[in-house]
PDB file of N, CA and C in Angstrom:
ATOM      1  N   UNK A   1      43.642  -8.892   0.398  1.00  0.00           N
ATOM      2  CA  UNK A   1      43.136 -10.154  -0.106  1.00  0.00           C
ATOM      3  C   UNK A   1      42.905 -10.021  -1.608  1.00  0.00           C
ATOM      4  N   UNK A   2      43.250 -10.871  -2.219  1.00  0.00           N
ATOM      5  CA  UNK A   2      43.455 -10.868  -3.989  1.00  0.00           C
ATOM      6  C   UNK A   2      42.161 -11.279  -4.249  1.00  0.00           C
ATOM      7  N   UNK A   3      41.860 -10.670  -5.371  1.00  0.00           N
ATOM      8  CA  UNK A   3      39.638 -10.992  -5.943  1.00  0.00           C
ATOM      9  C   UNK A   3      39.943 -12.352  -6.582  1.00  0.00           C
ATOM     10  N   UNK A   4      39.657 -13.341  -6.581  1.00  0.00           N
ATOM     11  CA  UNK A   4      39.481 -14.538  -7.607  1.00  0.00           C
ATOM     12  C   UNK A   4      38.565 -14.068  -8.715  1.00  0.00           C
ATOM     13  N   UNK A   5      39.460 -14.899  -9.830  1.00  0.00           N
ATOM     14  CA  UNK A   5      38.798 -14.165 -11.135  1.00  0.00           C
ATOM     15  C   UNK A   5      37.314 -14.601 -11.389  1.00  0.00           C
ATOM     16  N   UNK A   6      37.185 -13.893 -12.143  1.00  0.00           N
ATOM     17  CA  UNK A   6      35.319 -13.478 -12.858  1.00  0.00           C
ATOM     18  C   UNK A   6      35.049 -15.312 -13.240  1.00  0.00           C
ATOM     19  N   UNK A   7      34.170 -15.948 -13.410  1.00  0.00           N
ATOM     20  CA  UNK A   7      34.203 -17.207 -13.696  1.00  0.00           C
ATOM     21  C   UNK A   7      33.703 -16.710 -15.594  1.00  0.00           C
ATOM     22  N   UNK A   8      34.071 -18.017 -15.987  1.00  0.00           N
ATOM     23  CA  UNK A   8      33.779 -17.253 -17.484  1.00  0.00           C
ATOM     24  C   UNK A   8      32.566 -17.522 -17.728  1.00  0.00           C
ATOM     25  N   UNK A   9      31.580 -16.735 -18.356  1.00  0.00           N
ATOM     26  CA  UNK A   9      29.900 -16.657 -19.099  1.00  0.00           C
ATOM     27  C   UNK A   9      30.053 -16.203 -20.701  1.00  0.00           C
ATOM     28  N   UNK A  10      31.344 -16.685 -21.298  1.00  0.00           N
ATOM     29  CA  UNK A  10      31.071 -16.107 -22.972  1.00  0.00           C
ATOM     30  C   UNK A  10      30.622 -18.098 -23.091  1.00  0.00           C
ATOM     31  N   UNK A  11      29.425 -17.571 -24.125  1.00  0.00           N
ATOM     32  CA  UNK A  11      28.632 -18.926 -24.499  1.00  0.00           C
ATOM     33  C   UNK A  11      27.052 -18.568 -24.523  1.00  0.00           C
ATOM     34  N   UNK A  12      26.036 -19.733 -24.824  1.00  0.00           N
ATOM     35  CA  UNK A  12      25.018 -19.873 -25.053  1.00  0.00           C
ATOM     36  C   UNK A  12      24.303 -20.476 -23.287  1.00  0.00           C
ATOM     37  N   UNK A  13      23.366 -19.711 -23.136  1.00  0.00           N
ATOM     38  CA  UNK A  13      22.611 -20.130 -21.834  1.00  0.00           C
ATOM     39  C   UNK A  13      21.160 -20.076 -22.214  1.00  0.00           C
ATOM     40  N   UNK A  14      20.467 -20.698 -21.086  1.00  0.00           N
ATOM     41  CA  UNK A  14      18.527 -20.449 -21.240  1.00  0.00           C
ATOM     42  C   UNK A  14      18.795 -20.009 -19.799  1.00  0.00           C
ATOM     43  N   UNK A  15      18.014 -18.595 -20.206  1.00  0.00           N
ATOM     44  CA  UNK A  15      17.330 -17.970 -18.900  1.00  0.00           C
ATOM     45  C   UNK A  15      15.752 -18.473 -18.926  1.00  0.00           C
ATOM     46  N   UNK A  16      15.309 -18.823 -17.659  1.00  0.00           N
ATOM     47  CA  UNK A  16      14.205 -19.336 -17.547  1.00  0.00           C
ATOM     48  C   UNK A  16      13.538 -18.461 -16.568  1.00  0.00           C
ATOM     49  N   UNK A  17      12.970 -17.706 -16.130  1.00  0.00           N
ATOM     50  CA  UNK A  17      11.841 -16.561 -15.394  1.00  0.00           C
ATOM     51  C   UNK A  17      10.371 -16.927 -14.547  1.00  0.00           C
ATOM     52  N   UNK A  18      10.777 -17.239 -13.455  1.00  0.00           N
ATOM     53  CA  UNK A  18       9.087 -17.996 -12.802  1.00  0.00           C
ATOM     54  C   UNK A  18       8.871 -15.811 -11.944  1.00  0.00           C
ATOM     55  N   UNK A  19       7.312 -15.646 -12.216  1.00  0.00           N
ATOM     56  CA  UNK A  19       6.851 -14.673 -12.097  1.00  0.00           C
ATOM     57  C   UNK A  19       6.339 -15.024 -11.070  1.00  0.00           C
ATOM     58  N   UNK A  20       6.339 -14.513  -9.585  1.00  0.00           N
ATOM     59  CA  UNK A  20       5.716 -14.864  -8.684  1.00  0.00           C
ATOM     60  C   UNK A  20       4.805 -13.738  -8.334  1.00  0.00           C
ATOM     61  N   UNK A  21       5.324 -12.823  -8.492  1.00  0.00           N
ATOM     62  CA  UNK A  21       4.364 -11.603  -8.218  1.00  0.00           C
ATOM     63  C   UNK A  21       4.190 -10.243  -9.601  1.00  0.00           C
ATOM     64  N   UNK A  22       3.470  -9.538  -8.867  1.00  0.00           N
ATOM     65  CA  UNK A  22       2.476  -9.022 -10.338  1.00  0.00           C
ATOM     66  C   UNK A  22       2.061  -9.433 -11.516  1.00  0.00           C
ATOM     67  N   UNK A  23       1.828  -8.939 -12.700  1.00  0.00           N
ATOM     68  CA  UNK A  23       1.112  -9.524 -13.710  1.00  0.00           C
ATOM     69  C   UNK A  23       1.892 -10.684 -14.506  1.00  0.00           C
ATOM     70  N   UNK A  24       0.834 -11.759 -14.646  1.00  0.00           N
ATOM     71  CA  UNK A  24       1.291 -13.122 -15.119  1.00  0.00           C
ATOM     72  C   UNK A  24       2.134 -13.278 -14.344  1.00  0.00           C
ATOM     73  N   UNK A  25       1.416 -13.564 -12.719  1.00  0.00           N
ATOM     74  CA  UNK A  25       2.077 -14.460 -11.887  1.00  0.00           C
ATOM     75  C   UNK A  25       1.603 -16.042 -11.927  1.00  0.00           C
ATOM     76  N   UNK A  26       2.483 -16.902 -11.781  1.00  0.00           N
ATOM     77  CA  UNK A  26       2.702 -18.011 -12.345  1.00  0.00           C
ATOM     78  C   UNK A  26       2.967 -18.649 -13.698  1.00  0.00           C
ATOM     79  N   UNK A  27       3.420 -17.269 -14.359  1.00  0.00           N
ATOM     80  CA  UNK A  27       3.906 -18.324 -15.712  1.00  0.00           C
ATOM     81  C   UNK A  27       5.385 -18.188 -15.578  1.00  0.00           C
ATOM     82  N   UNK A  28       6.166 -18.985 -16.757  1.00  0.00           N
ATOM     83  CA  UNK A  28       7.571 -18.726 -16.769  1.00  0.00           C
ATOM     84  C   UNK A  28       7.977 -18.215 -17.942  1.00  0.00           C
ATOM     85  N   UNK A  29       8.128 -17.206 -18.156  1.00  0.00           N
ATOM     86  CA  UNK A  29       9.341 -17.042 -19.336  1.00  0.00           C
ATOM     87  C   UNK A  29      10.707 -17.561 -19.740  1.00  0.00           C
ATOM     88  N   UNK A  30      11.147 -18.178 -20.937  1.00  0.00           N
ATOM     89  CA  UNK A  30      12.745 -18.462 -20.776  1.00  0.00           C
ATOM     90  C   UNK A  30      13.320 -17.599 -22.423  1.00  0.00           C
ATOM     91  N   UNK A  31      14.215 -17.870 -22.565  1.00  0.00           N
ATOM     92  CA  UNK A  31      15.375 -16.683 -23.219  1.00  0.00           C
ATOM     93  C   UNK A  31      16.533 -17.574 -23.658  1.00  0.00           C
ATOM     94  N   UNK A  32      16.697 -18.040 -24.565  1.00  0.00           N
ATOM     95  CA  UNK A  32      18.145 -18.633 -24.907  1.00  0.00           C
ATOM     96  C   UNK A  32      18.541 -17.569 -25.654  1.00  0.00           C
ATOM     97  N   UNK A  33      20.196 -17.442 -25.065  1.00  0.00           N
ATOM     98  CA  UNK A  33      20.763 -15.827 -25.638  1.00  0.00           C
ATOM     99  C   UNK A  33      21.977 -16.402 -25.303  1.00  0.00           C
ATOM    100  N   UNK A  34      23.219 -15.346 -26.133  1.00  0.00           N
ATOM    101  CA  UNK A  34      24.475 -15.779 -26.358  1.00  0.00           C
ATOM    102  C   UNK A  34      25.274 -14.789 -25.716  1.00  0.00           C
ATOM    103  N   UNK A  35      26.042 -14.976 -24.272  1.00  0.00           N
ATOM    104  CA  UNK A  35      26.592 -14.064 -23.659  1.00  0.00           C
ATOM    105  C   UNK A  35      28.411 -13.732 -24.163  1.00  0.00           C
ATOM    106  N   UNK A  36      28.737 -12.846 -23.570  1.00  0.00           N
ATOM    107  CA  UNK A  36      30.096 -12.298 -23.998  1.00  0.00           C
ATOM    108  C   UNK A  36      30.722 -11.778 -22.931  1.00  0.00           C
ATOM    109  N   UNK A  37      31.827 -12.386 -22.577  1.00  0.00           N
ATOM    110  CA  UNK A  37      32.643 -11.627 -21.280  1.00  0.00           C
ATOM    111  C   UNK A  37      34.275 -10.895 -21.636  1.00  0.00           C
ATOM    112  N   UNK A  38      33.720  -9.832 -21.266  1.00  0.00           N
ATOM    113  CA  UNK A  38      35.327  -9.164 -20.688  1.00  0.00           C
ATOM    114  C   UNK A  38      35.900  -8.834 -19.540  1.00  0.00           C
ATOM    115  N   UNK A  39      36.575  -9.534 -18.859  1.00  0.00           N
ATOM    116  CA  UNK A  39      36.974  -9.231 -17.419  1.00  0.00           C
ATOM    117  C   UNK A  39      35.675  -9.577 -16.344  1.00  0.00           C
ATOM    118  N   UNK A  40      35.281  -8.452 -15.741  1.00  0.00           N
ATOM    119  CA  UNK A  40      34.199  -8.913 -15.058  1.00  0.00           C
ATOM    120  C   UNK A  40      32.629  -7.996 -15.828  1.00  0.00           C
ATOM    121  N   UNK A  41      32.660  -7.779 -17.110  1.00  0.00           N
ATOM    122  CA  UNK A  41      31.979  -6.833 -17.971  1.00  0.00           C
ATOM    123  C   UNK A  41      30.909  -8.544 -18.244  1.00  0.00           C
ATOM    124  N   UNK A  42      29.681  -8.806 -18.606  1.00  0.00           N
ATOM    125  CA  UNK A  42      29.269  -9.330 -19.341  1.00  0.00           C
ATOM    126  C   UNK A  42      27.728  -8.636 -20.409  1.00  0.00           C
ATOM    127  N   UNK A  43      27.534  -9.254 -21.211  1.00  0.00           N
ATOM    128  CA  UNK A  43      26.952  -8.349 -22.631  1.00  0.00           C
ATOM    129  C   UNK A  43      26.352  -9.878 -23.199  1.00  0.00           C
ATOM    130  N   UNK A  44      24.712  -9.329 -24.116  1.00  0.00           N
ATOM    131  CA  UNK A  44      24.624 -10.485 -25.342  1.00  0.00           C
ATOM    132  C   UNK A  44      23.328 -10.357 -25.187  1.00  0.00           C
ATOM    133  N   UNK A  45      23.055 -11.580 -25.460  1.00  0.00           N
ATOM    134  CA  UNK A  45      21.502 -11.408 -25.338  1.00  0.00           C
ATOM    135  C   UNK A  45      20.872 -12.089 -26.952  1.00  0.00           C
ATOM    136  N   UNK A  46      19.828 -11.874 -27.517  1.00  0.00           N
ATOM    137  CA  UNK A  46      19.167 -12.441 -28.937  1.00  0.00           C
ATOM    138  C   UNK A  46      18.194 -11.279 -29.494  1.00  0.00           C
ATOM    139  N   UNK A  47      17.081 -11.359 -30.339  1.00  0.00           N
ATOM    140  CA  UNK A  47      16.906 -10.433 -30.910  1.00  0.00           C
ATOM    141  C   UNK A  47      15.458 -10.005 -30.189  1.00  0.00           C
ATOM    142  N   UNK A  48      15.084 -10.684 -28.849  1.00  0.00           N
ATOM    143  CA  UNK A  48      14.253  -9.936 -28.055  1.00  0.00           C
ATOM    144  C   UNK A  48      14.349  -9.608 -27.065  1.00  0.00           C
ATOM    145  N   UNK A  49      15.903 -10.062 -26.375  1.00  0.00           N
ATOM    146  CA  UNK A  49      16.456  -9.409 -25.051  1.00  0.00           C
ATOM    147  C   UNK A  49      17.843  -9.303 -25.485  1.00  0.00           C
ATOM    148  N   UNK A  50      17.765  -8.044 -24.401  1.00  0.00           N
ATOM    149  CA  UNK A  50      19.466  -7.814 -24.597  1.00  0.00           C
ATOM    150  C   UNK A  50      20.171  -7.176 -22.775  1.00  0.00           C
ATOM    151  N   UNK A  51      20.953  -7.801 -22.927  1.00  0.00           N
ATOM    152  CA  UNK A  51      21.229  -8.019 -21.103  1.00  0.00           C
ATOM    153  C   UNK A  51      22.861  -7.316 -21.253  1.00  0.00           C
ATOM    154  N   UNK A  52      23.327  -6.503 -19.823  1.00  0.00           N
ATOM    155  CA  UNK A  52      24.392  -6.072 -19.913  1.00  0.00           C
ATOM    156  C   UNK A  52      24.800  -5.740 -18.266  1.00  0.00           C
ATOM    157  N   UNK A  53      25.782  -6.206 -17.755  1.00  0.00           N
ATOM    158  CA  UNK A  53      26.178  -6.542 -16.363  1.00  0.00           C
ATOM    159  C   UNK A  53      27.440  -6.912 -15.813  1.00  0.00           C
ATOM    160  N   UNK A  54      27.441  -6.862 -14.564  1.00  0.00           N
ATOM    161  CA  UNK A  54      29.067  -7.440 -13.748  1.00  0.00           C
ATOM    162  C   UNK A  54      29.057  -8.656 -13.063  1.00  0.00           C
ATOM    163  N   UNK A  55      30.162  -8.884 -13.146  1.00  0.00           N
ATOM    164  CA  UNK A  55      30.019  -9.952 -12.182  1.00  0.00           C
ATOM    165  C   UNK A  55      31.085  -9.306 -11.051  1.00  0.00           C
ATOM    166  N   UNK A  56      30.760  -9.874  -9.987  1.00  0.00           N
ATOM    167  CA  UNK A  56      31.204  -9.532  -8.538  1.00  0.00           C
ATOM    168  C   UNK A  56      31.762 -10.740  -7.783  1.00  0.00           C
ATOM    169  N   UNK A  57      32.477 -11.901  -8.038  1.00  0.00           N
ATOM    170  CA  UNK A  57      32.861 -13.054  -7.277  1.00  0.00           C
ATOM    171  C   UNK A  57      31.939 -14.237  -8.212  1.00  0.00           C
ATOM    172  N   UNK A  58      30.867 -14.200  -7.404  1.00  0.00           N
ATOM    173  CA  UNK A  58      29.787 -15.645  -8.007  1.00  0.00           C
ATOM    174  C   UNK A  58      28.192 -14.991  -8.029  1.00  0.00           C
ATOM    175  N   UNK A  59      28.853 -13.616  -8.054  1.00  0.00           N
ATOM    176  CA  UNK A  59      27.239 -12.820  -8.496  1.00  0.00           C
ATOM    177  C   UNK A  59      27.223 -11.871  -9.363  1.00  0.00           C
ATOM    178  N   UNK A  60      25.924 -12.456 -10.435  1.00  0.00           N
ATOM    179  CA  UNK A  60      25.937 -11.539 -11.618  1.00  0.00           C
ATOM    180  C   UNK A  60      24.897 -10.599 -11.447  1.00  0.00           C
ATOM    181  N   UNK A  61      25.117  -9.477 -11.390  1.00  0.00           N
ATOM    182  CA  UNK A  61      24.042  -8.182 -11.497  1.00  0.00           C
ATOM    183  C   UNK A  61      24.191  -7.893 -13.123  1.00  0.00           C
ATOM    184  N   UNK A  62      22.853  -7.778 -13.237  1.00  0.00           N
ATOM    185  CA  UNK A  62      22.651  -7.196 -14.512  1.00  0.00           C
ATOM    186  C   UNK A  62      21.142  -6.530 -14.915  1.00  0.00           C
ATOM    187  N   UNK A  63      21.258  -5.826 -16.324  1.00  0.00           N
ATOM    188  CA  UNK A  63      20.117  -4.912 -16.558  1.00  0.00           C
ATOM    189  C   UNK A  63      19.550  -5.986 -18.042  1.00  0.00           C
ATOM    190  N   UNK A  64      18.399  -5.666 -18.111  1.00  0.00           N
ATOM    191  CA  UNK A  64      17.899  -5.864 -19.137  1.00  0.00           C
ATOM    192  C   UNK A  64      16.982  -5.003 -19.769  1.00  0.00           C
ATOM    193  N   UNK A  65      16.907  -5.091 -21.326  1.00  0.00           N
ATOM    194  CA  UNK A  65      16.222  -4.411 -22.345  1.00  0.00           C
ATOM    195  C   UNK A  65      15.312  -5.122 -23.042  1.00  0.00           C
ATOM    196  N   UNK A  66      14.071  -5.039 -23.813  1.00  0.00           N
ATOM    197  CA  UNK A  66      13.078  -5.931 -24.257  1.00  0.00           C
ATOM    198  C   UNK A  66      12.909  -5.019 -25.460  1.00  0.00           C
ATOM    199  N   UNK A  67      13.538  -4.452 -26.493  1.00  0.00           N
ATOM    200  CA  UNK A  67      13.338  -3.357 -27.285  1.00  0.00           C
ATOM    201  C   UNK A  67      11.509  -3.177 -28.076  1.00  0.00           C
ATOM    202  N   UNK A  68      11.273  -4.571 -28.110  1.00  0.00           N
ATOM    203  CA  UNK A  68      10.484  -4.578 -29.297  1.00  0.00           C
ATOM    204  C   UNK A  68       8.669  -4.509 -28.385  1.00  0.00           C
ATOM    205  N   UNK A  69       9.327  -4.706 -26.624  1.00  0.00           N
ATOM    206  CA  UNK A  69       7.758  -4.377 -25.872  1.00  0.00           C
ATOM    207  C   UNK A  69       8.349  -3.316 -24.942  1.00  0.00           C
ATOM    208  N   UNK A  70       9.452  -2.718 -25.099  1.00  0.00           N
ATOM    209  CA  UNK A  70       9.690  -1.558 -24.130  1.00  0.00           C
ATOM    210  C   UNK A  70       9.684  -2.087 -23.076  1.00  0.00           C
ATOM    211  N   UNK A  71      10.157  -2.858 -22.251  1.00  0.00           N
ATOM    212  CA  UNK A  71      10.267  -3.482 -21.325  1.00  0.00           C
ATOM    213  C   UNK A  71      11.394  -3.691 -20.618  1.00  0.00           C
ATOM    214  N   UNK A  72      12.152  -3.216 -19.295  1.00  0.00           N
ATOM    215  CA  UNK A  72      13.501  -3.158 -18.755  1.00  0.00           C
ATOM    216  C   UNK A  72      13.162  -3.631 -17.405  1.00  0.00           C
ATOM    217  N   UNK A  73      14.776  -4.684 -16.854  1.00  0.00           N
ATOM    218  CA  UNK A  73      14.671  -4.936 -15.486  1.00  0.00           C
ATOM    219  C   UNK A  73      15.886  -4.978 -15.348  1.00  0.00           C
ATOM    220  N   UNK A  74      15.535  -5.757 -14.305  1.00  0.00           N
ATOM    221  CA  UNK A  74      17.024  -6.695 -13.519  1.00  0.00           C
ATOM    222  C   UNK A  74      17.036  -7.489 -13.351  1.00  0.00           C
ATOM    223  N   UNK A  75      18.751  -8.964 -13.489  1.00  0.00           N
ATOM    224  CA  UNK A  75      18.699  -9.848 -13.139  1.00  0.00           C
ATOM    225  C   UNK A  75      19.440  -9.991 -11.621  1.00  0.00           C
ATOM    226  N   UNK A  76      19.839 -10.561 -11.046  1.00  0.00           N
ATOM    227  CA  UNK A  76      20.864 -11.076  -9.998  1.00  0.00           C
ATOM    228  C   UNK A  76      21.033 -12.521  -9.723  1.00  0.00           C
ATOM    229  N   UNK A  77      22.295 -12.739 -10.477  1.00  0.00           N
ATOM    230  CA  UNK A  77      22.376 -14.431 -10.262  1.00  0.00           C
ATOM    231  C   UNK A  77      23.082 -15.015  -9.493  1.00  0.00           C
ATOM    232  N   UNK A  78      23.336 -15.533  -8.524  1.00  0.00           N
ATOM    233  CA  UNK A  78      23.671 -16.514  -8.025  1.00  0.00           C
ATOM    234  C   UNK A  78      24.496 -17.507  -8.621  1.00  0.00           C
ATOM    235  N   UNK A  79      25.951 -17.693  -9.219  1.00  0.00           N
ATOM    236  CA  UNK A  79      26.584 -18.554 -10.060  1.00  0.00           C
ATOM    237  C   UNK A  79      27.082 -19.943  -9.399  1.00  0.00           C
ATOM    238  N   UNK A  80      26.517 -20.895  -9.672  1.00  0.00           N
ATOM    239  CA  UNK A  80      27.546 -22.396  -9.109  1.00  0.00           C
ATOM    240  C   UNK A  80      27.721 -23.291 -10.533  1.00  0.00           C
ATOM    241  N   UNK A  81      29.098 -23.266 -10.585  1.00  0.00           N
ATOM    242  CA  UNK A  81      29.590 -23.800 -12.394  1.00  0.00           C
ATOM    243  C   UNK A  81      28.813 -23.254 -12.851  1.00  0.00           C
ATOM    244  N   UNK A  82      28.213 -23.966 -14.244  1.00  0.00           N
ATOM    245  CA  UNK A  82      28.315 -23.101 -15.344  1.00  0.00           C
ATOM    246  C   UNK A  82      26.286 -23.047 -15.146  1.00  0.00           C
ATOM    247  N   UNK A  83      25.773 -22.552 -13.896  1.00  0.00           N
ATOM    248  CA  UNK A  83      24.726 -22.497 -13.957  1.00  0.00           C
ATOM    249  C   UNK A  83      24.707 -21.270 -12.455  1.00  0.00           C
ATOM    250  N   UNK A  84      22.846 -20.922 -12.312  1.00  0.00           N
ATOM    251  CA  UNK A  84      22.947 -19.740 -11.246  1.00  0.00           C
ATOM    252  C   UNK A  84      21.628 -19.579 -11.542  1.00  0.00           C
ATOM    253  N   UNK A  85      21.016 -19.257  -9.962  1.00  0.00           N
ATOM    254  CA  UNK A  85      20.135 -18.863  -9.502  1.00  0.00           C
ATOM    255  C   UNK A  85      19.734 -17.524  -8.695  1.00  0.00           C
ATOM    256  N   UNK A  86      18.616 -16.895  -9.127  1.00  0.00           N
ATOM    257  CA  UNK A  86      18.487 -15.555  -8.039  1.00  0.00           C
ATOM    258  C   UNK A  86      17.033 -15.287  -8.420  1.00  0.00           C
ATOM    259  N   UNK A  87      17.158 -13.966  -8.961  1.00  0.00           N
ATOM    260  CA  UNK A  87      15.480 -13.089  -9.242  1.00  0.00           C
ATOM    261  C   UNK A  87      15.646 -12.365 -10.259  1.00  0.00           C
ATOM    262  N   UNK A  88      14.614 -11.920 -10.394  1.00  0.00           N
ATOM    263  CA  UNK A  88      14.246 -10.823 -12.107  1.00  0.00           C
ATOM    264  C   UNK A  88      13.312 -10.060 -11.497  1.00  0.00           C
ATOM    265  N   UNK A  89      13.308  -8.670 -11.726  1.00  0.00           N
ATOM    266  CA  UNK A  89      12.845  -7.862 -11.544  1.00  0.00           C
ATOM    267  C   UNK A  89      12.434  -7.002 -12.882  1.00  0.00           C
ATOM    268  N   UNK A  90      10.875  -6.243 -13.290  1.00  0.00           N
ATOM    269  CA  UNK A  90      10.532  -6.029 -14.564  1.00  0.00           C
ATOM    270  C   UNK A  90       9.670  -5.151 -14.475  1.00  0.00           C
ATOM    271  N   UNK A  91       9.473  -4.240 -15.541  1.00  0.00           N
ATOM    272  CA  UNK A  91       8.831  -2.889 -15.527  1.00  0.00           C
ATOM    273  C   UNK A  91       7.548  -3.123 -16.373  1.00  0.00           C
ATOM    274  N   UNK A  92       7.275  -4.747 -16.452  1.00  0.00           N
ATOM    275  CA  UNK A  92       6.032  -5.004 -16.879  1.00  0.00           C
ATOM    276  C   UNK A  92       4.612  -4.387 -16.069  1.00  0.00           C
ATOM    277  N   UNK A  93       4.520  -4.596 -14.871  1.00  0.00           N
ATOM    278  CA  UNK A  93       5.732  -4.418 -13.761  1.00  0.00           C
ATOM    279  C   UNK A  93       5.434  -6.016 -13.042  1.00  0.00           C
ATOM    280  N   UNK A  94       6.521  -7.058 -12.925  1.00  0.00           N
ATOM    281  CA  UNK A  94       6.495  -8.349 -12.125  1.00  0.00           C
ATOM    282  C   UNK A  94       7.671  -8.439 -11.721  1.00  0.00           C
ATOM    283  N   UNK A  95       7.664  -9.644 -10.678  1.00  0.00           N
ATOM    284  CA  UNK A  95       9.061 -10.038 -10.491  1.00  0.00           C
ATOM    285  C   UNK A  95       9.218 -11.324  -9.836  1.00  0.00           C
ATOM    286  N   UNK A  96      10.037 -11.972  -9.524  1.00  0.00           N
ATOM    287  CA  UNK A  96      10.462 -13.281  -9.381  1.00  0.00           C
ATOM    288  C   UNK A  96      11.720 -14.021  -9.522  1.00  0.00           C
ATOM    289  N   UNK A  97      11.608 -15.400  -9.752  1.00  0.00           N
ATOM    290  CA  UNK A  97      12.966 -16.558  -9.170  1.00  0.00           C
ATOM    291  C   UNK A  97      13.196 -16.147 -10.757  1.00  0.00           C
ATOM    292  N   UNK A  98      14.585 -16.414 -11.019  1.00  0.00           N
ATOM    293  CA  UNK A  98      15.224 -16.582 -12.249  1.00  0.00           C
ATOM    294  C   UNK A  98      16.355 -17.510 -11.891  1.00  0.00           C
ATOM    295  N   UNK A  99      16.693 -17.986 -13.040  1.00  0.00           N
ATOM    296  CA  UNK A  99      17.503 -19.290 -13.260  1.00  0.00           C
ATOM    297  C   UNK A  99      18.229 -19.040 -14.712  1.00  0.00           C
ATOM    298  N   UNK A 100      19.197 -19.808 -14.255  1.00  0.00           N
ATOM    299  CA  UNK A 100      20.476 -19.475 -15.808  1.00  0.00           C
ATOM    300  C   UNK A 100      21.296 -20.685 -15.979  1.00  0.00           C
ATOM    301  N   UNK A 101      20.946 -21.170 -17.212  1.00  0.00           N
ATOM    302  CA  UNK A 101      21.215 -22.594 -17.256  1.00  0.00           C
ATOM    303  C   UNK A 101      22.558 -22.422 -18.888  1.00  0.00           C
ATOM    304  N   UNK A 102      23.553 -22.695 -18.846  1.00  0.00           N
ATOM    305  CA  UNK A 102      24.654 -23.153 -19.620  1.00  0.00           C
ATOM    306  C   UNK A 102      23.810 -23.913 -20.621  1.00  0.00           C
ATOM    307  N   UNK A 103      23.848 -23.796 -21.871  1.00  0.00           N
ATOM    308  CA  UNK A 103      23.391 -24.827 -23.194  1.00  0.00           C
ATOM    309  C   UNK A 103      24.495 -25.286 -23.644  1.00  0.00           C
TER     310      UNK A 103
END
């Protein structure tokens, strides 16, 4: 069976972050950052996150970096068009729904 290709993510998105559990549960964080794709490689991020990951069909796994609070997780998105839903996981330490919205 042949893979259908990577859907494309080079462009500008808002990641938006609802914290459901551990510290600063119930707020949201969001992130407008400028992604970059090669094949199924994606990369980018702005000058307080920086994100780097695969995509797998219509799911994006990825890592994140927070350089300037030392801070690293994970995303996993869920892609439908040019938007996707899943969780964030964080060494703040919290975790929760995440959302990825196309600008």
């Amino acid at each position: 069976m042949a893979r259908s290709a990577a859907p494309s993510l080079t462009g500008r998105y808002r990641i938006a972050d609802t914290i459901t559990e551990g510290a600063g549960a119930g707020q949201v964080n969001s992130f407008d950052i400028e992604l970059q794709q090669a094949g199924d490689a994606v990369s980018g991020g702005n000058s307080e996150i920086r994100v780097t990951g695969q995509i797998d069909g219509n799911t994006v796994r990825a890592q994140f970096v927070q350089p300037a609070l030392g801070y690293s997780g994970t995303f996993t998105w869920n892609l439908q068009g040019s938007s996707g839903s899943g969780t964030f996981t964080s060494s703040v330490p919290n975790s929760g729904v995440s959302q990825i919205t196309r600008l």
